[in-house]
N, C-alpha and C. Protein backbone atom coordinates (compact mmCIF):
# COMPACT_ATOMS: atom_id res chain seq x y z
N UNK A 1 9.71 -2.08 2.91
CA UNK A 1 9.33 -1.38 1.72
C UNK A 1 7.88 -0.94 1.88
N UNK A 2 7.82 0.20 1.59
CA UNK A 2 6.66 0.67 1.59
C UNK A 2 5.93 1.37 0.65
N UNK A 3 4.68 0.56 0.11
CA UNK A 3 4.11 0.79 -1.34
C UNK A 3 3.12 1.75 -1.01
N UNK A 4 2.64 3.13 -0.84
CA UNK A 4 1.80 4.37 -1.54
C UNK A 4 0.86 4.32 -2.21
N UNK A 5 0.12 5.40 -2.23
CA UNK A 5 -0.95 5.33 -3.22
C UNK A 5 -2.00 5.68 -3.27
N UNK A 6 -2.72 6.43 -3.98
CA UNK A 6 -3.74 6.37 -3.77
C UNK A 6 -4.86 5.09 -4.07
N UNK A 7 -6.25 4.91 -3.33
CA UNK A 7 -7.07 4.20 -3.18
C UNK A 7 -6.91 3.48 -4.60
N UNK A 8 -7.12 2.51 -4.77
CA UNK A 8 -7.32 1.75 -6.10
C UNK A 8 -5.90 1.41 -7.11
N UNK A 9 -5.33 2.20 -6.60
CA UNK A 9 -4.05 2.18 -7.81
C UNK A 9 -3.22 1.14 -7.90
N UNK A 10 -3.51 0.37 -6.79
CA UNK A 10 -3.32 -1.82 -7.49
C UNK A 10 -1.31 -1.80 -6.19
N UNK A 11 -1.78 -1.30 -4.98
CA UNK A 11 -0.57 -1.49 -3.93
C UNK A 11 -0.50 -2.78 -3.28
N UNK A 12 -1.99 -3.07 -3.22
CA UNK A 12 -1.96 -4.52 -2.93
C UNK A 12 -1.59 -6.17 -3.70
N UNK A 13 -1.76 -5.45 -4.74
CA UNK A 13 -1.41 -6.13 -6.11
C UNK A 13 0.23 -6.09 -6.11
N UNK A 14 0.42 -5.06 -6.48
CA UNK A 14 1.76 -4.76 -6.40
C UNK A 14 2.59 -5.74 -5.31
N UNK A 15 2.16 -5.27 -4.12
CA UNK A 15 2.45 -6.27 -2.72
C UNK A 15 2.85 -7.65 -2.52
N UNK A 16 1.68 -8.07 -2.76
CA UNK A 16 1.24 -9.47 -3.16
C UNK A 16 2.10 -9.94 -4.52
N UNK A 17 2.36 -9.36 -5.59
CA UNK A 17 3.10 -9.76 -6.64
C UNK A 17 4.69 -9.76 -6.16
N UNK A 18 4.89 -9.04 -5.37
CA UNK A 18 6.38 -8.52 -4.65
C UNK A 18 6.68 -10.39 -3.67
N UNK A 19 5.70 -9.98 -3.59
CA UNK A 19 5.93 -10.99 -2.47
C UNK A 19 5.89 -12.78 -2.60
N UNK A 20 5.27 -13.07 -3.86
CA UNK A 20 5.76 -14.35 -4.46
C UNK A 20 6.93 -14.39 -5.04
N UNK A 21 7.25 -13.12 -5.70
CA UNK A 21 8.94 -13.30 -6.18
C UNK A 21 9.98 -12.57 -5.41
N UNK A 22 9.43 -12.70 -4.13
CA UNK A 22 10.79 -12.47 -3.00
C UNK A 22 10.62 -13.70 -2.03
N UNK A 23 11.17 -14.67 -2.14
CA UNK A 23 11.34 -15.86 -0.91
C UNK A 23 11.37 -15.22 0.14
N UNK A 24 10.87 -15.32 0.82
CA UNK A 24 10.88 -15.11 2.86
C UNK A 24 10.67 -14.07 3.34
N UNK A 25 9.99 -13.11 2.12
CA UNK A 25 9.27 -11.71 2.39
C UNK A 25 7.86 -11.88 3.34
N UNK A 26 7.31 -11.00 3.58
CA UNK A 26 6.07 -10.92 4.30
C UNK A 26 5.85 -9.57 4.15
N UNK A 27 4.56 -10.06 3.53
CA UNK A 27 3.92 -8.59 3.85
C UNK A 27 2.87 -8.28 4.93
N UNK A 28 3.11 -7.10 5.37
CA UNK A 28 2.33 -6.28 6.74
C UNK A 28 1.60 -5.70 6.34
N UNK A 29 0.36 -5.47 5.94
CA UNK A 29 -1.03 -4.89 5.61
C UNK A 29 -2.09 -4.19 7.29
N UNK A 30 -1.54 -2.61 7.17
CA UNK A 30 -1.85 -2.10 8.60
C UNK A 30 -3.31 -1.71 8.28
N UNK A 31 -4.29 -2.05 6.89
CA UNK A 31 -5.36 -2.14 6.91
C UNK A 31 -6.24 -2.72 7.79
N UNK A 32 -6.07 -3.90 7.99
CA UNK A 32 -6.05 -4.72 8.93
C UNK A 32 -6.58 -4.47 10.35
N UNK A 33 -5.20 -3.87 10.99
CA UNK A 33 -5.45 -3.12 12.24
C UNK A 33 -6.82 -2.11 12.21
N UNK A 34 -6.66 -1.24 10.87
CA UNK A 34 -8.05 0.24 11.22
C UNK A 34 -9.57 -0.81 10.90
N UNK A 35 -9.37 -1.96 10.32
CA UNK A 35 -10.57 -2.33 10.12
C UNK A 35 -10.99 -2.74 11.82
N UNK A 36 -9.87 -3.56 12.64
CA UNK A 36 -9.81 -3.98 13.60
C UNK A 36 -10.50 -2.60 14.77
N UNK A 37 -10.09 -1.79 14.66
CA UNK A 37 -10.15 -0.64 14.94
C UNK A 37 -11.92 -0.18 15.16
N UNK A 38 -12.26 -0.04 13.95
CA UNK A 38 -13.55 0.19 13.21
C UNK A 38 -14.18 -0.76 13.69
N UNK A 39 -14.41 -1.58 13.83
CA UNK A 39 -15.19 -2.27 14.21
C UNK A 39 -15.43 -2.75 15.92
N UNK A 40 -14.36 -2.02 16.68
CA UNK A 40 -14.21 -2.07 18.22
C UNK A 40 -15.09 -0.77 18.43
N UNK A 41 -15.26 0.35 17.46
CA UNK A 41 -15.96 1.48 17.72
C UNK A 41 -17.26 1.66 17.51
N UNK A 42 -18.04 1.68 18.53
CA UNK A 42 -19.04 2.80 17.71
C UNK A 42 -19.27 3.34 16.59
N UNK A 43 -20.42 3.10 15.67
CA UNK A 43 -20.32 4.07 14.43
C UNK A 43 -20.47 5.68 14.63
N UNK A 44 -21.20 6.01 15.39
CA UNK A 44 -20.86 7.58 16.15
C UNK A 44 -19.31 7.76 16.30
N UNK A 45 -18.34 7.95 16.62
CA UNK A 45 -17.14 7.39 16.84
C UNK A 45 -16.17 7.02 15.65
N UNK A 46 -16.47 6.31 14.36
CA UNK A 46 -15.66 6.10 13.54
C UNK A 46 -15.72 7.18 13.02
N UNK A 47 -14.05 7.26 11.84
CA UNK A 47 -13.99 8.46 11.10
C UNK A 47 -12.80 7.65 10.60
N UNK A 48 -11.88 7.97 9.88
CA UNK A 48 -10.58 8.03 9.50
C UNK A 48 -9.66 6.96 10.59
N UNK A 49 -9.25 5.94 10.60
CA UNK A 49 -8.78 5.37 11.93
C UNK A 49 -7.34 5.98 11.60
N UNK A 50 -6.86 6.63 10.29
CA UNK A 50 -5.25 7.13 10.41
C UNK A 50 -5.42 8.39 11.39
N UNK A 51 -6.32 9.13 11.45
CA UNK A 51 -6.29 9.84 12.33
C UNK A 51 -6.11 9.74 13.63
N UNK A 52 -6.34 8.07 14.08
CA UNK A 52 -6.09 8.12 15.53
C UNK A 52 -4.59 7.61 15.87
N UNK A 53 -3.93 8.30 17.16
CA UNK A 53 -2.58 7.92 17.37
C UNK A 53 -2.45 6.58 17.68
N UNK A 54 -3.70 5.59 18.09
CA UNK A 54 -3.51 4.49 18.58
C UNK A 54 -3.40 3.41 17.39
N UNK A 55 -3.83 3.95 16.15
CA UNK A 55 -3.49 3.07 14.77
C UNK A 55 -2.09 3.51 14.46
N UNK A 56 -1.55 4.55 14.14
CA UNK A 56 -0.57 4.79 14.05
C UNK A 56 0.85 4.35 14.89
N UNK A 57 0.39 4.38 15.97
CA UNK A 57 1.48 3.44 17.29
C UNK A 57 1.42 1.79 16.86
N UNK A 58 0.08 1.58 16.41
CA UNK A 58 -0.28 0.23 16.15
C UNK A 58 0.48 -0.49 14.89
N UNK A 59 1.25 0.74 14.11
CA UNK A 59 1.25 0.01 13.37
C UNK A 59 2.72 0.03 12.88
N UNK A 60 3.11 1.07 13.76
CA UNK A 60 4.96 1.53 13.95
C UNK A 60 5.26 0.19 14.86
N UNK A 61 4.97 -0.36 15.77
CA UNK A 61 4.89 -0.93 16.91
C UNK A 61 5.69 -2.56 15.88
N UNK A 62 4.70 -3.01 15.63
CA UNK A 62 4.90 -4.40 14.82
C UNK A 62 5.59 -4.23 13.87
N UNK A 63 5.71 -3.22 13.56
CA UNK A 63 6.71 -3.03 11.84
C UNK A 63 8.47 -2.78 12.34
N UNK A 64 8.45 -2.19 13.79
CA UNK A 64 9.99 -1.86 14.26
C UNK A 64 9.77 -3.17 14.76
N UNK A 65 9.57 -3.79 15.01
CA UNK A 65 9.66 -5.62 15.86
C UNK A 65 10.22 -6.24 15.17
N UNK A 66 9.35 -6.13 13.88
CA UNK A 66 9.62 -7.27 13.03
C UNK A 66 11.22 -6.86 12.23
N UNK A 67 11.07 -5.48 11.74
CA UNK A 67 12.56 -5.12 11.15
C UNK A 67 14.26 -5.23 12.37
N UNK A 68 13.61 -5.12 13.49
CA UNK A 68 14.50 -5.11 14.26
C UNK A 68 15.17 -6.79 14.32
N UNK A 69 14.09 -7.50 14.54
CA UNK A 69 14.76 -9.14 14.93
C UNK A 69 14.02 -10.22 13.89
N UNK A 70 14.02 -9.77 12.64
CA UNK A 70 13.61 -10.53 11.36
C UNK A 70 14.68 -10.20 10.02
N UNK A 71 14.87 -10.75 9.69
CA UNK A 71 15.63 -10.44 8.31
C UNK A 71 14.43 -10.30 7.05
N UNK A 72 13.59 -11.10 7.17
CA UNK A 72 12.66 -10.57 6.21
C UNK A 72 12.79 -8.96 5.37
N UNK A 73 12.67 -9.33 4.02
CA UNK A 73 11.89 -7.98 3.22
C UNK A 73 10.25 -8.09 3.96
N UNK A 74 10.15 -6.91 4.03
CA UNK A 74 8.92 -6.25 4.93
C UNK A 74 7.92 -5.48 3.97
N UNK A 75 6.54 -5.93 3.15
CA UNK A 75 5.89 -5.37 2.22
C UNK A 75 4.73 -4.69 2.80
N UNK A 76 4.49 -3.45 2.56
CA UNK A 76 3.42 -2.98 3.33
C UNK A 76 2.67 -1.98 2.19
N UNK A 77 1.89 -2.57 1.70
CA UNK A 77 0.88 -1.36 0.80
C UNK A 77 0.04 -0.79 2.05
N UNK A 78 0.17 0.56 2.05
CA UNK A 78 -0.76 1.34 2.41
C UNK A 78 -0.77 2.92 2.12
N UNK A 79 -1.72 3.07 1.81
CA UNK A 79 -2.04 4.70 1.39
C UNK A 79 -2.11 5.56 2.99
N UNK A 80 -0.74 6.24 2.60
CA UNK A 80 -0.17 7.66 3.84
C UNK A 80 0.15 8.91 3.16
N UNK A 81 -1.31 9.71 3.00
CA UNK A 81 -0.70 10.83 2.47
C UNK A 81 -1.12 11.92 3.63
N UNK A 82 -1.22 12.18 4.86
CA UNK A 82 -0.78 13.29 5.56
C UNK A 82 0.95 13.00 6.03
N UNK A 83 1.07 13.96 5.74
CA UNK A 83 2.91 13.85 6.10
C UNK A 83 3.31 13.78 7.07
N UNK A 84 2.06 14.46 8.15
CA UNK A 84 2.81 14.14 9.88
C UNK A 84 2.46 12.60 10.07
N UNK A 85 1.85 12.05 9.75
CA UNK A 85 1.46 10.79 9.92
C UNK A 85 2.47 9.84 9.23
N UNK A 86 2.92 10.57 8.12
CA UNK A 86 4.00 9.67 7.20
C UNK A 86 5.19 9.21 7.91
N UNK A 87 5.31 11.06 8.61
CA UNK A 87 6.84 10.82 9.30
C UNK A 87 6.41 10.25 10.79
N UNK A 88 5.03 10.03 11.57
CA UNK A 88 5.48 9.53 12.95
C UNK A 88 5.32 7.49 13.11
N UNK A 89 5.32 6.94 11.18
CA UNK A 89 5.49 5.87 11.05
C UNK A 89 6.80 5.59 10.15
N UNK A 90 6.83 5.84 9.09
CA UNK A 90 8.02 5.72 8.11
C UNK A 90 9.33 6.64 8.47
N UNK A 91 8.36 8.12 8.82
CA UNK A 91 10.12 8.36 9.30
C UNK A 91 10.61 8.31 11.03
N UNK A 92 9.62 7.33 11.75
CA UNK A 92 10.06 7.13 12.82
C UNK A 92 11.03 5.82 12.76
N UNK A 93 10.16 4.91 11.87
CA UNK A 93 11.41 3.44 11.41
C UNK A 93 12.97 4.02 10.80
N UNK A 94 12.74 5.15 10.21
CA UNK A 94 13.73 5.41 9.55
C UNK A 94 15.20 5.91 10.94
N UNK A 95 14.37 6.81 11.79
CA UNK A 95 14.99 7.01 12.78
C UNK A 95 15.77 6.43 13.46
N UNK A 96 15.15 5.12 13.67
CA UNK A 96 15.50 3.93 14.45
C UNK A 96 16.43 3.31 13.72
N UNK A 97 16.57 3.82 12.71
CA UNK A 97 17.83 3.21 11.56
C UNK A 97 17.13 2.20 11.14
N UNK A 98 16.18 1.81 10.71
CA UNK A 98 15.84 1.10 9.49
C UNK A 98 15.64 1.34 8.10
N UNK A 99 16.16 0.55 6.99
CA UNK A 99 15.80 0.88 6.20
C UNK A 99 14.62 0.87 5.49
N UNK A 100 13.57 1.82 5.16
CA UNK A 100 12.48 2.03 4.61
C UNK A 100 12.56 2.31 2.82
N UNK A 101 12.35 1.60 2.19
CA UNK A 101 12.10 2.19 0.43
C UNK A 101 10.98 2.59 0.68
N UNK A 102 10.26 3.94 0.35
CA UNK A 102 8.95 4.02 0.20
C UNK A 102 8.78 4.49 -0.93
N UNK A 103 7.73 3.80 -1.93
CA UNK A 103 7.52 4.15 -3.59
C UNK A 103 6.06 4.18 -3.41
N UNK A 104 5.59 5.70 -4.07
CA UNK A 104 4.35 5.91 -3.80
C UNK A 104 4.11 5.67 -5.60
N UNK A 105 3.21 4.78 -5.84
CA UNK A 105 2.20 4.32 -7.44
C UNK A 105 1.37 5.97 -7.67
N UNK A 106 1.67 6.02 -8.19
CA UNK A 106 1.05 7.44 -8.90
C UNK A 106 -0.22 7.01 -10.54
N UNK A 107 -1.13 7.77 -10.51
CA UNK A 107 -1.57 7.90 -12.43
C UNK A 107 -2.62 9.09 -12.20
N UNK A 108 -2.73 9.52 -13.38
CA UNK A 108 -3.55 10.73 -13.53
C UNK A 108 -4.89 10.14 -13.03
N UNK A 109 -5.90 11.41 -12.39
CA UNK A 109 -7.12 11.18 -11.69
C UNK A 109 -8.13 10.15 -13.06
N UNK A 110 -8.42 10.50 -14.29
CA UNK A 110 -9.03 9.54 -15.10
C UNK A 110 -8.43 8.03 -14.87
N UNK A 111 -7.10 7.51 -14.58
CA UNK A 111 -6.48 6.64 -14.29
C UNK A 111 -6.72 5.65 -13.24
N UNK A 112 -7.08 6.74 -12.11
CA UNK A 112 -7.04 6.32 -10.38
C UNK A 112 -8.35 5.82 -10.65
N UNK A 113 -9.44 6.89 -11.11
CA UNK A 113 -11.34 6.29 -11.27
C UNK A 113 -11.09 4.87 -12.04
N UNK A 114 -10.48 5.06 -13.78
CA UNK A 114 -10.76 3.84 -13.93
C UNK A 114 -10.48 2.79 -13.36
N UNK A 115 -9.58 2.78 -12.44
CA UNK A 115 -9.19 1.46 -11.67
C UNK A 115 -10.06 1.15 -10.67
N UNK A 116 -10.61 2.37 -10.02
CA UNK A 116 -11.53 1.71 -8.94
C UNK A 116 -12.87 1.44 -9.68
N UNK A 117 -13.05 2.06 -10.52
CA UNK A 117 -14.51 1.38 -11.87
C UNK A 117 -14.19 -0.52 -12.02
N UNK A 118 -12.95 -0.62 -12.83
CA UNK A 118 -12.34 -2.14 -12.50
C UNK A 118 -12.70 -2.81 -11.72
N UNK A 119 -12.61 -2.35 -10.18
CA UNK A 119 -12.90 -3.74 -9.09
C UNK A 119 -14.20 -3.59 -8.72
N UNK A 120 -15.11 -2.47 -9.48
CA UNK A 120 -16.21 -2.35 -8.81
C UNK A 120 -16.86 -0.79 -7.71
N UNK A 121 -15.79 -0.06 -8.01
CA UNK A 121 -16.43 0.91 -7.05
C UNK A 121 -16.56 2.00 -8.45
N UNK A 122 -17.46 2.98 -8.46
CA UNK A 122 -18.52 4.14 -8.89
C UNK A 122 -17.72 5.12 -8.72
N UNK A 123 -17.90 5.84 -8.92
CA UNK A 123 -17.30 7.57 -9.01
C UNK A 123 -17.65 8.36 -7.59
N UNK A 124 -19.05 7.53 -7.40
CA UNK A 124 -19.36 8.01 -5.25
C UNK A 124 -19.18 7.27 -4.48
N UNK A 125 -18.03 5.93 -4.85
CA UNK A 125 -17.58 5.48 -3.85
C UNK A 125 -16.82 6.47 -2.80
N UNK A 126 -16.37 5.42 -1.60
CA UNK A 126 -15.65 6.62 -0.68
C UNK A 126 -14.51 6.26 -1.32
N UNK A 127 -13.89 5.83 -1.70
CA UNK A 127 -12.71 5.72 -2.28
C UNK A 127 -12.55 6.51 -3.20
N UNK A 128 -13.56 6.83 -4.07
CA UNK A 128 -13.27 7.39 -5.43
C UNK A 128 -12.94 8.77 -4.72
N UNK A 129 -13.98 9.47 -3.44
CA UNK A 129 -14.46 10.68 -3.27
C UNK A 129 -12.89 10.69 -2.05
N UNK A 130 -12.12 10.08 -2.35
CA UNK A 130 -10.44 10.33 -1.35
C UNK A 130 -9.33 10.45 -2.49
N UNK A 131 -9.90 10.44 -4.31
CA UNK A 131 -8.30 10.88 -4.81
C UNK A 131 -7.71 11.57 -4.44
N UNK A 132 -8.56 12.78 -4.76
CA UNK A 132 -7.62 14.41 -4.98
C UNK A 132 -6.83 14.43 -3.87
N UNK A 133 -7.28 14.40 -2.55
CA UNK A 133 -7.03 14.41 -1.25
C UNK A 133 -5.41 13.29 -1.02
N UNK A 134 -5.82 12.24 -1.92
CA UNK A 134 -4.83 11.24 -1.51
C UNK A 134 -3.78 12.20 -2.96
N UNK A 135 -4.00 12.15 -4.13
CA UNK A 135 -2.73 12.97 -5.08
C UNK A 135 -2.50 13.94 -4.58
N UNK A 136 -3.02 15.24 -3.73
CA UNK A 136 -2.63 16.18 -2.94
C UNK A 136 -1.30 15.98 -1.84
N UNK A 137 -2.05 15.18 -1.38
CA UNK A 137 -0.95 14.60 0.11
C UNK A 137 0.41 13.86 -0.84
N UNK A 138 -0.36 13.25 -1.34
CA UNK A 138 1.35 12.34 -1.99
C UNK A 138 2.08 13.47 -2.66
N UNK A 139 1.86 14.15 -3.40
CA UNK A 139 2.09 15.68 -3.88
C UNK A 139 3.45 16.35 -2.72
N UNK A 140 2.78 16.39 -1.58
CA UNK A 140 3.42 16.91 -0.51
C UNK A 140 4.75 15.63 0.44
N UNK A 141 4.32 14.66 -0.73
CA UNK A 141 5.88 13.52 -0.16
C UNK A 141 7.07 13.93 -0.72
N UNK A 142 7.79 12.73 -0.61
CA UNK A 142 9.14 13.22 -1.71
C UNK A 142 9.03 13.03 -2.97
N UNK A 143 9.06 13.50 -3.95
CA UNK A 143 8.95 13.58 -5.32
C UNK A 143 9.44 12.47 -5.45
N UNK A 144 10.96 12.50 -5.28
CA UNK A 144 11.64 11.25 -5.83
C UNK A 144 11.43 9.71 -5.78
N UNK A 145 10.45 9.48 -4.85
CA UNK A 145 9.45 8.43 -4.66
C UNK A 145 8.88 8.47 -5.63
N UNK A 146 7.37 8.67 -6.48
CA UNK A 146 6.46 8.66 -7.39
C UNK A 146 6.86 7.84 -8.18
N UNK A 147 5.95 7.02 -8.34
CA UNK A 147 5.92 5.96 -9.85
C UNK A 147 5.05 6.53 -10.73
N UNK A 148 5.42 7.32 -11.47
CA UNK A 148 3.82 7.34 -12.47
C UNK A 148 3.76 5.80 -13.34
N UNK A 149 1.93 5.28 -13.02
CA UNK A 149 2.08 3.62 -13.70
C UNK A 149 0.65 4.09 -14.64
N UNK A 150 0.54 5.43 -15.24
CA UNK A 150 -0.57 5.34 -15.64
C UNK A 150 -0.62 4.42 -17.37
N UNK A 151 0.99 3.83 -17.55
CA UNK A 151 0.97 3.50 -18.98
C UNK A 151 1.82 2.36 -18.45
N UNK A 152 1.93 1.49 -17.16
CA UNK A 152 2.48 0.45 -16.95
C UNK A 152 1.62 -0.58 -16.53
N UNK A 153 2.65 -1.58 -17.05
CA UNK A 153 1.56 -3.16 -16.49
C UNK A 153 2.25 -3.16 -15.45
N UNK A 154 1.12 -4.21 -14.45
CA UNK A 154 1.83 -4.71 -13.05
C UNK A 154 3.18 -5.25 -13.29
N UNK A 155 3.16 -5.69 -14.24
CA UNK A 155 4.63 -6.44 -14.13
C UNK A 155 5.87 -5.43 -14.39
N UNK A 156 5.28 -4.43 -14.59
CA UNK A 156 6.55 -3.05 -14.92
C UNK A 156 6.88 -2.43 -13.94
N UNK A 157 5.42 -2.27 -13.24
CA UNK A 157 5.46 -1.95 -11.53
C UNK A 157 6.20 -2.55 -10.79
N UNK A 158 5.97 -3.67 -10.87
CA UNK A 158 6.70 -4.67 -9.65
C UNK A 158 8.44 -4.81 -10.11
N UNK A 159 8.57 -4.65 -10.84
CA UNK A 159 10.14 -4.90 -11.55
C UNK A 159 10.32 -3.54 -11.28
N UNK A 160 10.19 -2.27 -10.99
CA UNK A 160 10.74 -0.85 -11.28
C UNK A 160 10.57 -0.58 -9.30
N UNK A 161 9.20 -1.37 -9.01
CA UNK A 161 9.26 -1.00 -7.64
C UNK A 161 10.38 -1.55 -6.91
N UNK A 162 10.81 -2.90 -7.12
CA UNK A 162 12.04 -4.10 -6.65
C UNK A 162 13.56 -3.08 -7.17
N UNK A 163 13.64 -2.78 -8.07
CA UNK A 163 14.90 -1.99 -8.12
C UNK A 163 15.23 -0.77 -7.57
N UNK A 164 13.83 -0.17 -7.31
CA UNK A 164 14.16 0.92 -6.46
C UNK A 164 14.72 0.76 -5.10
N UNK A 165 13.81 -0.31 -4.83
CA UNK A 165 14.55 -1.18 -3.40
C UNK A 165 15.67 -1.67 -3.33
N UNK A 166 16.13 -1.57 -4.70
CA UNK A 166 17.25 -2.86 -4.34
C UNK A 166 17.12 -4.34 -4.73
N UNK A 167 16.54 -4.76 -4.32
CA UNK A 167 15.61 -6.13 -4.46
C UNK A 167 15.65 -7.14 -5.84
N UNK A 168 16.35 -8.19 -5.87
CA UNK A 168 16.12 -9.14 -7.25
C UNK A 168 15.35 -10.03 -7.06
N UNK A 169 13.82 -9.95 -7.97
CA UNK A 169 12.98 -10.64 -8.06
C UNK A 169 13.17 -11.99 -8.41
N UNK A 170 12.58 -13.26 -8.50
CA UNK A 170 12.69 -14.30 -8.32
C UNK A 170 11.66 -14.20 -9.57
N UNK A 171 11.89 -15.24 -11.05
CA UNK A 171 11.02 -15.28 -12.40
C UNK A 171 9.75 -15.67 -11.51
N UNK A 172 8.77 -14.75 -12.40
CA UNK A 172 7.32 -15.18 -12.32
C UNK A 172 7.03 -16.81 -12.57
N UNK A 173 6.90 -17.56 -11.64
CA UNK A 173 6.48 -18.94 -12.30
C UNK A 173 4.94 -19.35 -12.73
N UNK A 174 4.09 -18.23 -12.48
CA UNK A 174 2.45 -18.46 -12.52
C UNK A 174 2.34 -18.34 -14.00
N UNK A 175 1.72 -19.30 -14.84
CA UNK A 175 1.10 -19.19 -15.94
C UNK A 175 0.48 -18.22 -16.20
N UNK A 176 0.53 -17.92 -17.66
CA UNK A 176 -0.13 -16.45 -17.78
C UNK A 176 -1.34 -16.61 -17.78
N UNK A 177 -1.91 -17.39 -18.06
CA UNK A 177 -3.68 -17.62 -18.00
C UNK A 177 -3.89 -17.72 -16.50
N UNK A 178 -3.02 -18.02 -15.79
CA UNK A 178 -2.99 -17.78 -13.87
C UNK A 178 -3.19 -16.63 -13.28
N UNK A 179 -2.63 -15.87 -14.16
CA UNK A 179 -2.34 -13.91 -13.46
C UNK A 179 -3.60 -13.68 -12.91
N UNK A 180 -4.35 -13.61 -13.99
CA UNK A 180 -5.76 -12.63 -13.64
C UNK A 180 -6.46 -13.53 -12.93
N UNK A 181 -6.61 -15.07 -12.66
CA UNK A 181 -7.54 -15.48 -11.45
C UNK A 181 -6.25 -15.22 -10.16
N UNK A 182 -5.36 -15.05 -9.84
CA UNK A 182 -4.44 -14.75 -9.00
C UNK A 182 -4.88 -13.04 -8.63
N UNK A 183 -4.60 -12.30 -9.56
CA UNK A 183 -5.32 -11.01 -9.25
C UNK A 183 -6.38 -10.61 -8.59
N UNK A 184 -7.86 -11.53 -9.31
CA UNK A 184 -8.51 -11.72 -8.34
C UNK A 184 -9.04 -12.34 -7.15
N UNK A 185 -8.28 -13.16 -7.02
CA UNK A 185 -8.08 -13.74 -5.44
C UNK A 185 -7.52 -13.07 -5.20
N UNK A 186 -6.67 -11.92 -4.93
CA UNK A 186 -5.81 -11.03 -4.11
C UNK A 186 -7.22 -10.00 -3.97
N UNK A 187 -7.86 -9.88 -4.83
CA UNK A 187 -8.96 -8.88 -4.94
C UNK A 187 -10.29 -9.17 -3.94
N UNK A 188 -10.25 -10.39 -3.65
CA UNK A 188 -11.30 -10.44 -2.87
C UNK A 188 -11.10 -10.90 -1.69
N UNK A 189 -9.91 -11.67 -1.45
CA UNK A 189 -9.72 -11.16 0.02
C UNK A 189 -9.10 -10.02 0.81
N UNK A 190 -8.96 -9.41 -0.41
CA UNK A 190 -8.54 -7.25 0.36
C UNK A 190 -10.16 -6.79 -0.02
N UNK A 191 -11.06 -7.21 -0.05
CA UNK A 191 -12.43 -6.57 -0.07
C UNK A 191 -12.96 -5.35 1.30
N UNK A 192 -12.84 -4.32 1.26
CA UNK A 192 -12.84 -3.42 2.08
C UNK A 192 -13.79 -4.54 3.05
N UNK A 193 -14.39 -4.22 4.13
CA UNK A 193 -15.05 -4.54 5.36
C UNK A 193 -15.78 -3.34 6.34
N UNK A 194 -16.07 -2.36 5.67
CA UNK A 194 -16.47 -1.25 6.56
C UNK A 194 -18.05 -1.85 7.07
């Protein structure tokens, strides 16, 4: 399954929430890899690590492994909005005959800012300054993907994202006074690293 999105719009959240109420899921976070990436380079040299074919191989590579000889549900938030890039990871798994759900989180641009205002990033973050670019590209996915969540709670998300998949969630057992320090522990160990 593969969660979309632009920067801020809570995929990791989403992810991470997916993934306590699916037993024996795992999620694959190919963030990971470009930070890995980024930091083997030169700052002369960095730019975009989706742009390079060796993140992209990097990250088709472990994701056909694992779908091929794992039964696992497979959770992967990551924001893919050039389409050749979409299709030489998602629709190369797809190729290979795997099954891919991909649900891209959608909300209007006032929506996307306030969320990255939420964890802390400004209007000149680089994140903020990649919406349009990221609602453009998702724009150019399949429609029939899009969640608009600009009037949903996570928990509407995660229940609407699981049925699109297919998928029967397992009851939330975290106390509700639990959520939001759970939220933010998901929040600070996805703390960018540039």
């Amino acid at each position: 399954m593969w969660v979309n999105g632009p920067f801020g719009i809570g995929k990791t959240h989403t992810a991470y929430a997916l993934h306590r109420r699916l037993p024996g899921s795992f999620v694959c976070d190919p963030e990971y890899l470009g930070f890995a990436i980024r930091h083997m380079t030169p700052h002369e040299l960095r730019g975009d690590f989706q742009d390079l074919p060796l993140w992209r191989e990097g990250v088709y590579q472990p994701l056909n492994r694992t779908l091929t000889h794992s039964r696992r549900v497979v959770i992967v938030p990551m924001t893919l909005v050039v389409p050749a890039y979409f299709e030489e990871t998602v629709g190369r798994l797809r190729a290979d005959g795997h099954r891919v759900c991909h649900v891209a989180l959608l909300a209007s641009r006032p929506t996307v800012l306030r969320r990255l205002r939420s964890r802390g990033e400004g209007v000149r973050s680089w994140a903020a300054g990649q919406v349009d670019r990221c609602l453009d590209g998702l724009s150019q996915l399949d429609p029939a993907d899009g969640l608009h969540t600009d009037h949903l709670t996570l928990e509407e998300v995660i229940e609407e994202v699981a049925r699109r998949a297919g998928l029967t969630l397992q009851p939330d057992r975290t106390p509700p006074l639990a959520r939001p320090l759970r939220r933010w522990a998901v929040a600070l160990r996805h703390l960018r690293r540039d």
